[in-house]
C-alpha atoms as a PDB file:
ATOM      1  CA  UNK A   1      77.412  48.121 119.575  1.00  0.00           C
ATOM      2  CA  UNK A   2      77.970  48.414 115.530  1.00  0.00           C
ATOM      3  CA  UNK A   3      81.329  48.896 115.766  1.00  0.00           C
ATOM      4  CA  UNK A   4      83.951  45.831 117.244  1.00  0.00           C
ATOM      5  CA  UNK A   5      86.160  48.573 118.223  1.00  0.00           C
ATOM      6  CA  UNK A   6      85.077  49.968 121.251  1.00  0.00           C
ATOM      7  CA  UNK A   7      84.280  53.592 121.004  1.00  0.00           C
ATOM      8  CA  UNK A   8      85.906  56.593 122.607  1.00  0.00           C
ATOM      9  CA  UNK A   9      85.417  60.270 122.601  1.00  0.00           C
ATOM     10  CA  UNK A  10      86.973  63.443 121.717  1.00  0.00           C
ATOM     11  CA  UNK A  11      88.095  66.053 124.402  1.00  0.00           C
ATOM     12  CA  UNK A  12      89.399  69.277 124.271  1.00  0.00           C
ATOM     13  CA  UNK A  13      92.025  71.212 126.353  1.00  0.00           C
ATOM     14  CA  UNK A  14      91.976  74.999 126.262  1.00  0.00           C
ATOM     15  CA  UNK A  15      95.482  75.895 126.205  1.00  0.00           C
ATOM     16  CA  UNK A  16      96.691  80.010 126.961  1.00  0.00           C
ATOM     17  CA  UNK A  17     100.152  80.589 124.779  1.00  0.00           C
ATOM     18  CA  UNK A  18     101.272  83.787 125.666  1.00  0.00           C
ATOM     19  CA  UNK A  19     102.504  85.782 121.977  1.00  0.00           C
ATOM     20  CA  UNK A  20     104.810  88.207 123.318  1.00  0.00           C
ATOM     21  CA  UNK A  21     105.449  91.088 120.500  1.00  0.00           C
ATOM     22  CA  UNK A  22     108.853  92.082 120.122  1.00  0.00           C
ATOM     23  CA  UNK A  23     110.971  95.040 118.428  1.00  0.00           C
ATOM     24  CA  UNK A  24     112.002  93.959 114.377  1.00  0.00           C
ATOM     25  CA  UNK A  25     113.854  96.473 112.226  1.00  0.00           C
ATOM     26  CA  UNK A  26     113.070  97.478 108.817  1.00  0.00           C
ATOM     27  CA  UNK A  27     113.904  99.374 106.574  1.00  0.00           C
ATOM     28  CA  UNK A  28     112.319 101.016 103.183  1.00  0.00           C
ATOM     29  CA  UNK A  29     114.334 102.623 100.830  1.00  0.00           C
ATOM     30  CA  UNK A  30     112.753 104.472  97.760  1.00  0.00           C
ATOM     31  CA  UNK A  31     115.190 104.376  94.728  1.00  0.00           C
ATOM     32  CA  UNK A  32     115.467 107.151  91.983  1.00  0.00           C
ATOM     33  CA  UNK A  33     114.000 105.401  89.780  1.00  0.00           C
ATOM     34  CA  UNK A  34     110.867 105.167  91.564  1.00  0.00           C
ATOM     35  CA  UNK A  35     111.268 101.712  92.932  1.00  0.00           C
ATOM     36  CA  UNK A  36     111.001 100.551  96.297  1.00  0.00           C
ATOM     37  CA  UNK A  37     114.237  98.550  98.169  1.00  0.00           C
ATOM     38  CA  UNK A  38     112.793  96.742 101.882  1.00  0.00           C
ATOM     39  CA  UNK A  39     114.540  95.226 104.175  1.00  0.00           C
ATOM     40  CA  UNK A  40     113.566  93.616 107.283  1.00  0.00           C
ATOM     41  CA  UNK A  41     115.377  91.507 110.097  1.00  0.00           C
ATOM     42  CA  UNK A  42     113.254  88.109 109.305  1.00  0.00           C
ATOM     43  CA  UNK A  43     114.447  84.906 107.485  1.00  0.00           C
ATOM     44  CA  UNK A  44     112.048  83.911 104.545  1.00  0.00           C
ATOM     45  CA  UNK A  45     111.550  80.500 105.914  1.00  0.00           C
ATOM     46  CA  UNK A  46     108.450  79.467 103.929  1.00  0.00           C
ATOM     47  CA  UNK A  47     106.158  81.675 105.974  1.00  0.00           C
ATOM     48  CA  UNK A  48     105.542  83.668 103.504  1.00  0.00           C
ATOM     49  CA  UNK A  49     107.241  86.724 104.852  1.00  0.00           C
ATOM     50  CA  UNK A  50     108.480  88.474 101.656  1.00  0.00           C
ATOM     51  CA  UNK A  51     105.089  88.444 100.786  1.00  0.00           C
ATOM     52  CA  UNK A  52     103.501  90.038 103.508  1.00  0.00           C
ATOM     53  CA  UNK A  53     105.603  92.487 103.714  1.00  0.00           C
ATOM     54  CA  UNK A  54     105.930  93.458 100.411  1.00  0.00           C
ATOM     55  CA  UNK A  55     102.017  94.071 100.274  1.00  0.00           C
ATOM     56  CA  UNK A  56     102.117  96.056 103.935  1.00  0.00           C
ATOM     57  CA  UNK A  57     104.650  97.976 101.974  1.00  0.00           C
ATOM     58  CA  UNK A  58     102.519  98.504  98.685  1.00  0.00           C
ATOM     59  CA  UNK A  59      99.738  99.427 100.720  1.00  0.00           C
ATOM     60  CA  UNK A  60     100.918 101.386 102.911  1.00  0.00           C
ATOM     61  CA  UNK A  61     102.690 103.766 100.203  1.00  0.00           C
ATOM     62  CA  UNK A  62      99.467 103.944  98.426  1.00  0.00           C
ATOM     63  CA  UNK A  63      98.195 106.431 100.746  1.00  0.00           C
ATOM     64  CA  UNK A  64     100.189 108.919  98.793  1.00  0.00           C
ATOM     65  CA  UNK A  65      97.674 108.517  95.764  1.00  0.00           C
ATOM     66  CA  UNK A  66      99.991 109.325  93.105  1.00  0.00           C
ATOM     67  CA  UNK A  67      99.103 109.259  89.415  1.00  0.00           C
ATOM     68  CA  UNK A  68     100.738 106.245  87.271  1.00  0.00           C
ATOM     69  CA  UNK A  69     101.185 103.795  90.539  1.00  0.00           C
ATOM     70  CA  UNK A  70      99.846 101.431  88.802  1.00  0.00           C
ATOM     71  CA  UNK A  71     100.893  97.646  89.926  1.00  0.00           C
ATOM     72  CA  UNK A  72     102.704  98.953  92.509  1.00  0.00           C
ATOM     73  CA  UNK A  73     104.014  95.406  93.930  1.00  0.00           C
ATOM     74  CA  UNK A  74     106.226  95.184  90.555  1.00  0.00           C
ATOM     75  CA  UNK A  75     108.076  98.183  92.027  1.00  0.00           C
ATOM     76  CA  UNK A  76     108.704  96.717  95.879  1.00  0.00           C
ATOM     77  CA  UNK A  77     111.657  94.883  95.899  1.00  0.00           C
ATOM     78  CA  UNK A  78     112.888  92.645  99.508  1.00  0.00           C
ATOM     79  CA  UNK A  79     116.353  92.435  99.993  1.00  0.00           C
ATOM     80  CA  UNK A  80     117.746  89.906 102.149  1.00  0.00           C
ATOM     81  CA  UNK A  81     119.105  91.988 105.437  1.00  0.00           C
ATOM     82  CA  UNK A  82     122.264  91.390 107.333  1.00  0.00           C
ATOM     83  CA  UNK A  83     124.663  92.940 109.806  1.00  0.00           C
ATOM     84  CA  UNK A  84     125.648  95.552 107.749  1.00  0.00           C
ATOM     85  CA  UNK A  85     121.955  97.044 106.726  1.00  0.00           C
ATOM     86  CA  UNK A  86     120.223  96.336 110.144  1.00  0.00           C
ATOM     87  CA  UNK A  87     121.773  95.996 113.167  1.00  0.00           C
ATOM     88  CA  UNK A  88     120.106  93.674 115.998  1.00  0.00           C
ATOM     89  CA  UNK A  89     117.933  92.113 113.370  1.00  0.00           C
ATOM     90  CA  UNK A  90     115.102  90.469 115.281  1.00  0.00           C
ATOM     91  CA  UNK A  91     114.743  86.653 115.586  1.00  0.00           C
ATOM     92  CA  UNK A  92     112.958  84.222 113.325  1.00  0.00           C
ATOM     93  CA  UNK A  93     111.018  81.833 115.874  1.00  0.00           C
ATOM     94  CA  UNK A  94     107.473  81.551 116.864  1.00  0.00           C
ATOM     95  CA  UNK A  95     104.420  83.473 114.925  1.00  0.00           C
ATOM     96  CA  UNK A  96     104.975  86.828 115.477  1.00  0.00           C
ATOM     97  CA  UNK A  97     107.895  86.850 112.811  1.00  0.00           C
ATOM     98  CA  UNK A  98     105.607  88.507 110.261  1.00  0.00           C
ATOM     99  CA  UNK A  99     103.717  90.693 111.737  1.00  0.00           C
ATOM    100  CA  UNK A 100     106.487  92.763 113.639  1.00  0.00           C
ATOM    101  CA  UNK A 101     108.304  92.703 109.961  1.00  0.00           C
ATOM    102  CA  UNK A 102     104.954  94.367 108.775  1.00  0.00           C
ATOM    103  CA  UNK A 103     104.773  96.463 111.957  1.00  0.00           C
ATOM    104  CA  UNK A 104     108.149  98.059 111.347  1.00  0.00           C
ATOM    105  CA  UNK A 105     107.728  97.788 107.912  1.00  0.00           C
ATOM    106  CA  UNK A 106     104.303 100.165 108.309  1.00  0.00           C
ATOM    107  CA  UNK A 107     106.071 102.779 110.768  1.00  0.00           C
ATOM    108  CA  UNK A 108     109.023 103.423 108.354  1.00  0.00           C
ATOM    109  CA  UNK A 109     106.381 104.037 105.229  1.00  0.00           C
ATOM    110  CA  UNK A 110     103.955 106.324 107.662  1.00  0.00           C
ATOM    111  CA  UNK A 111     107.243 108.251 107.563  1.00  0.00           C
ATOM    112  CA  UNK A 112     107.735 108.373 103.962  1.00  0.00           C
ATOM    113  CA  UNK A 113     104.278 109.052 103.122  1.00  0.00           C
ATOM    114  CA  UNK A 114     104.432 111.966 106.024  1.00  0.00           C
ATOM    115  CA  UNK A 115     107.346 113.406 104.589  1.00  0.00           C
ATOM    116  CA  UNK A 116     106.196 112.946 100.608  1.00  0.00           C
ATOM    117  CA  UNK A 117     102.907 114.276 101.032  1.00  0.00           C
ATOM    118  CA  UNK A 118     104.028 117.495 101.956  1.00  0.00           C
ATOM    119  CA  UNK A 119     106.134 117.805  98.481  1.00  0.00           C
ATOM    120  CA  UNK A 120     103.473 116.327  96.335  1.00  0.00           C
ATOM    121  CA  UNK A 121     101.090 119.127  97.575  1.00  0.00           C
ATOM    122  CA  UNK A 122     103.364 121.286  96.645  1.00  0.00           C
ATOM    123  CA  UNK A 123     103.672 120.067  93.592  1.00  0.00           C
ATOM    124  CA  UNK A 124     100.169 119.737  92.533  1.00  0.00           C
ATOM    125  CA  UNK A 125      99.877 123.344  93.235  1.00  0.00           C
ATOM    126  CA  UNK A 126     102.182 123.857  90.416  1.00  0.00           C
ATOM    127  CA  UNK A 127     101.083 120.720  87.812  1.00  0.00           C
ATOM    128  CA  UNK A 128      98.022 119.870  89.130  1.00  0.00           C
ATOM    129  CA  UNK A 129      98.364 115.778  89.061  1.00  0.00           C
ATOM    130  CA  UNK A 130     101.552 114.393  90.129  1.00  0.00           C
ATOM    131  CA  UNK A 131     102.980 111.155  88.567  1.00  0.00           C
ATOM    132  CA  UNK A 132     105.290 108.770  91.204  1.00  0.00           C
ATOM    133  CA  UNK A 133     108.290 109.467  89.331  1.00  0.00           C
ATOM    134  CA  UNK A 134     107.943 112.891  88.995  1.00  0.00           C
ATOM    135  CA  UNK A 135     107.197 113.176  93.241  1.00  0.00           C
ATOM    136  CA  UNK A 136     110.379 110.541  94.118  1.00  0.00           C
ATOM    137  CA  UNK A 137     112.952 112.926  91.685  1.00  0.00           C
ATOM    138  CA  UNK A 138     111.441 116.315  92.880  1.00  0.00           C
ATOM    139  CA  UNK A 139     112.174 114.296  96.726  1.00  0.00           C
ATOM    140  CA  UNK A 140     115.694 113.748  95.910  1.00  0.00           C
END
């Protein structure tokens, strides 16, 4: 023995943990301006939740393809939720927090992006490219 400490090995116990996904609202809100208001039922508890979901929502509403996008994120604001803007917000435990923010977060921009494309078709019939700005006011 080289060591005075007497030696010992390492084990290893596989452990199953269950992740149970469960319903989280959201909400995306385009502005007139052309920016982007989301709220979710999460806490921002150091998780980095704002974050994720403000890049599920930047890439997600890039599949419009719009000209003049460009840095997108610096139009995506997250607003803190509460009663009042979600109802039943979900709960912040465990680590599915994030990705059923991003999950609801996705759905409601698939709708957008549904419902935009058709007008931006239209419109590029008419101009040819269409800007982001020009596509949100011509929604309203």
């Amino acid at each position: 023995m080289c060591n005075k400490w007497r030696q010992r090995g390492i084990s290893r116990v596989p452990i199953v943990h269950e992740v149970l996904l469960r319903s989280n609202p959201g909400k995306v809100s385009i502005l007139g301006d052309g920016s982007v208001a989301v709220e979710v039922g999460g806490i921002e508890l150091g998780q980095g939740l704002w974050t994720k979901v403000k890049q599920m929502t930047a890439f997600s509403l890039s599949a419009i393809k719009c000209d003049g996008m460009g840095d997108f994120l610096d139009k995506i604001r997250i607003i803190q939720a509460n009663t009042l803007s979600l109802i039943q917000e979900g709960l912040t435990a465990g680590s599915t927090t994030s990705e059923c923010s991003c999950e609801a977060v996705r759905i409601c921009c698939n709708i957008l992006v549904e419902r935009l494309t058709r007008i931006k078709e239209n419109l590029q019939e008419q101009m040819g490219s269409v800007e982001w700005g020009i596509l949100i006011l011509e929604g309203f």
